[in-house]
C-alpha atoms as a PDB file:
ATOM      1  CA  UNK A   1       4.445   3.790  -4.918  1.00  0.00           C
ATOM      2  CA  UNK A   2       5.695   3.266  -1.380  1.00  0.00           C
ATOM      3  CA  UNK A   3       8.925   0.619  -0.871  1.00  0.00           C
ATOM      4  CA  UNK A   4       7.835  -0.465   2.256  1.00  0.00           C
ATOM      5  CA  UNK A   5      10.956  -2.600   2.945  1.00  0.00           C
ATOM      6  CA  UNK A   6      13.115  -0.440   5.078  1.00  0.00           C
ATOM      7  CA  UNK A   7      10.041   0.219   7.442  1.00  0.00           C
ATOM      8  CA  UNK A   8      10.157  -3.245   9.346  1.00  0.00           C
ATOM      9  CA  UNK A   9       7.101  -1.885  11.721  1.00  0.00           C
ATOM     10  CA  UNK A  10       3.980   0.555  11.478  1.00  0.00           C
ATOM     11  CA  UNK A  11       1.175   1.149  14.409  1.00  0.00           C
ATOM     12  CA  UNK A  12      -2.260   0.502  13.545  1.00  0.00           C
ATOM     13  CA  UNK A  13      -2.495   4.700  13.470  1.00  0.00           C
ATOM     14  CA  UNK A  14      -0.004   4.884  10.609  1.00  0.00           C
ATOM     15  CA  UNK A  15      -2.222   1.990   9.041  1.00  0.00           C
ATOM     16  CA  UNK A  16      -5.199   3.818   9.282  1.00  0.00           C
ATOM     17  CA  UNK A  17      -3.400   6.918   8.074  1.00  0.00           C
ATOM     18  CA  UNK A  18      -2.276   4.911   4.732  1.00  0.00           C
ATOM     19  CA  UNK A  19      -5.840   3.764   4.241  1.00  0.00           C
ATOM     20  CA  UNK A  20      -7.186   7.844   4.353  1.00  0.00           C
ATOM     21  CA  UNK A  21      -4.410   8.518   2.312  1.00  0.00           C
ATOM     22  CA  UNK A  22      -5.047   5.970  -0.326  1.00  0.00           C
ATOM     23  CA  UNK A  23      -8.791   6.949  -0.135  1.00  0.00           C
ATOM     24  CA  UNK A  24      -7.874  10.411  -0.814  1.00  0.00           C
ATOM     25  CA  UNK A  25      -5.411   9.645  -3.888  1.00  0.00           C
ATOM     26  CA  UNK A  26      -8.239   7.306  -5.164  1.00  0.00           C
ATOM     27  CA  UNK A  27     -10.349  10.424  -5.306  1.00  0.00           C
ATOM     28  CA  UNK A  28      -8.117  11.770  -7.555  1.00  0.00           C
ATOM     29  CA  UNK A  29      -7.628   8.724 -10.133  1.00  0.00           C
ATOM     30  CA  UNK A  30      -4.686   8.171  -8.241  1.00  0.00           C
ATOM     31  CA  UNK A  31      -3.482   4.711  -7.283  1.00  0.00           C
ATOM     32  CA  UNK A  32      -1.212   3.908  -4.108  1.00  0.00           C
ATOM     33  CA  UNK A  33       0.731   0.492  -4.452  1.00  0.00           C
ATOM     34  CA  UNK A  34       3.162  -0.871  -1.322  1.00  0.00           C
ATOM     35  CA  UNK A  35       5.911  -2.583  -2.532  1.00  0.00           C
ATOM     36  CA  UNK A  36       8.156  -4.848  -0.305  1.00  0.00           C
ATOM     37  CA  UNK A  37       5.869  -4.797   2.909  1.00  0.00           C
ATOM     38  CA  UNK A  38       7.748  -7.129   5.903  1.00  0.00           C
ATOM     39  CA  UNK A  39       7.150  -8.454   8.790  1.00  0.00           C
ATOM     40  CA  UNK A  40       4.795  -6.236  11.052  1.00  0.00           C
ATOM     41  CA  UNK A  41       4.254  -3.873   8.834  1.00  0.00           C
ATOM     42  CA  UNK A  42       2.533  -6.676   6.839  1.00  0.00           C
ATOM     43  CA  UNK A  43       0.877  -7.863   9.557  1.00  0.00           C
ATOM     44  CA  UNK A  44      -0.606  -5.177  10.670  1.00  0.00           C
ATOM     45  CA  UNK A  45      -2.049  -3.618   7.494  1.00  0.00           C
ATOM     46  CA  UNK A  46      -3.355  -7.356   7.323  1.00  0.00           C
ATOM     47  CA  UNK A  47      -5.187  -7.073  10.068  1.00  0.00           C
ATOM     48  CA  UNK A  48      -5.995  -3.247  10.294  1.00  0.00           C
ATOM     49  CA  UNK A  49     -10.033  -1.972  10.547  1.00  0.00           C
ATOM     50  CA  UNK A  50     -10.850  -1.155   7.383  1.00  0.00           C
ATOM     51  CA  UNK A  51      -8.900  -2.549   4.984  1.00  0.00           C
ATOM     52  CA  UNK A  52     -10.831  -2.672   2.218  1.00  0.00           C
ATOM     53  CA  UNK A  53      -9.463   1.021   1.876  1.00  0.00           C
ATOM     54  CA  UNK A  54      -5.856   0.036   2.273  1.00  0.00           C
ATOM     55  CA  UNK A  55      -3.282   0.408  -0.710  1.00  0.00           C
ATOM     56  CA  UNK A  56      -2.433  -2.556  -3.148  1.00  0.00           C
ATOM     57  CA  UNK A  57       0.838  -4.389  -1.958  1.00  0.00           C
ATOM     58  CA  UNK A  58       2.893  -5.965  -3.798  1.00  0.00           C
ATOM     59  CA  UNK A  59       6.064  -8.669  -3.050  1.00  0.00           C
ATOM     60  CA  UNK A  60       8.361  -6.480  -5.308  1.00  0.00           C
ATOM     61  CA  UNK A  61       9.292  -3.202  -6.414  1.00  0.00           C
ATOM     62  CA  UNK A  62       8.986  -4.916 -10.426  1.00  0.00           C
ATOM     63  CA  UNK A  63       5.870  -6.459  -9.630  1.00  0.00           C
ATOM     64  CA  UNK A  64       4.065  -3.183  -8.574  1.00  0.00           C
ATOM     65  CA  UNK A  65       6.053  -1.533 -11.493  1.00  0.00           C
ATOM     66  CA  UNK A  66       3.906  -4.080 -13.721  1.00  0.00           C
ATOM     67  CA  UNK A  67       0.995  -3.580 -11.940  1.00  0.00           C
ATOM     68  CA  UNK A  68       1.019   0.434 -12.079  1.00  0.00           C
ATOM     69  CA  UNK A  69       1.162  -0.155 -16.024  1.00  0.00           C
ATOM     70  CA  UNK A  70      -1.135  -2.374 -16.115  1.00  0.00           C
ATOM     71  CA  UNK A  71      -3.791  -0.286 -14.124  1.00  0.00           C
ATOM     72  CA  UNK A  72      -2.944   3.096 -15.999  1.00  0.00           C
ATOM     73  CA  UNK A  73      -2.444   1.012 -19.838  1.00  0.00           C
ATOM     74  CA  UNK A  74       1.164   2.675 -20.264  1.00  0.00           C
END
């Protein structure tokens, strides 16, 4: 999981780089979840090229807590 919250801005480089990432941990049965994502760093991943490919965000740290249980059943 990534707390997105302290970085307030990304470029759409860094987006692209979370979307390879998240492909690559995918590979692996792993899932990437964004928690707290704000302001541009939102918007950006929002509006980045391929974003079918980009992590699953979440509004809170709890919520992608639940969410990374629910997806692995523990």
């Amino acid at each position: 999981m990534l707390d997105a919250e302290t970085t307030p801005f990304i470029d759409v480089s860094a987006a692209q780089t979370l979307a390879d990432l998240n492909q690559q941990l995918r590979s692996r049965g792993v899932t990437l979840l964004i928690a707290r994502d704000v302001g541009q760093f939102r918007d950006v991943l929002e509006h980045a090229p391929g974003d079918s490919d980009l992590p699953l965000i979440y509004p809170s740290i709890a919520d992608a807590v639940s969410a990374s249980v629910r997806l692995t059943g523990s």
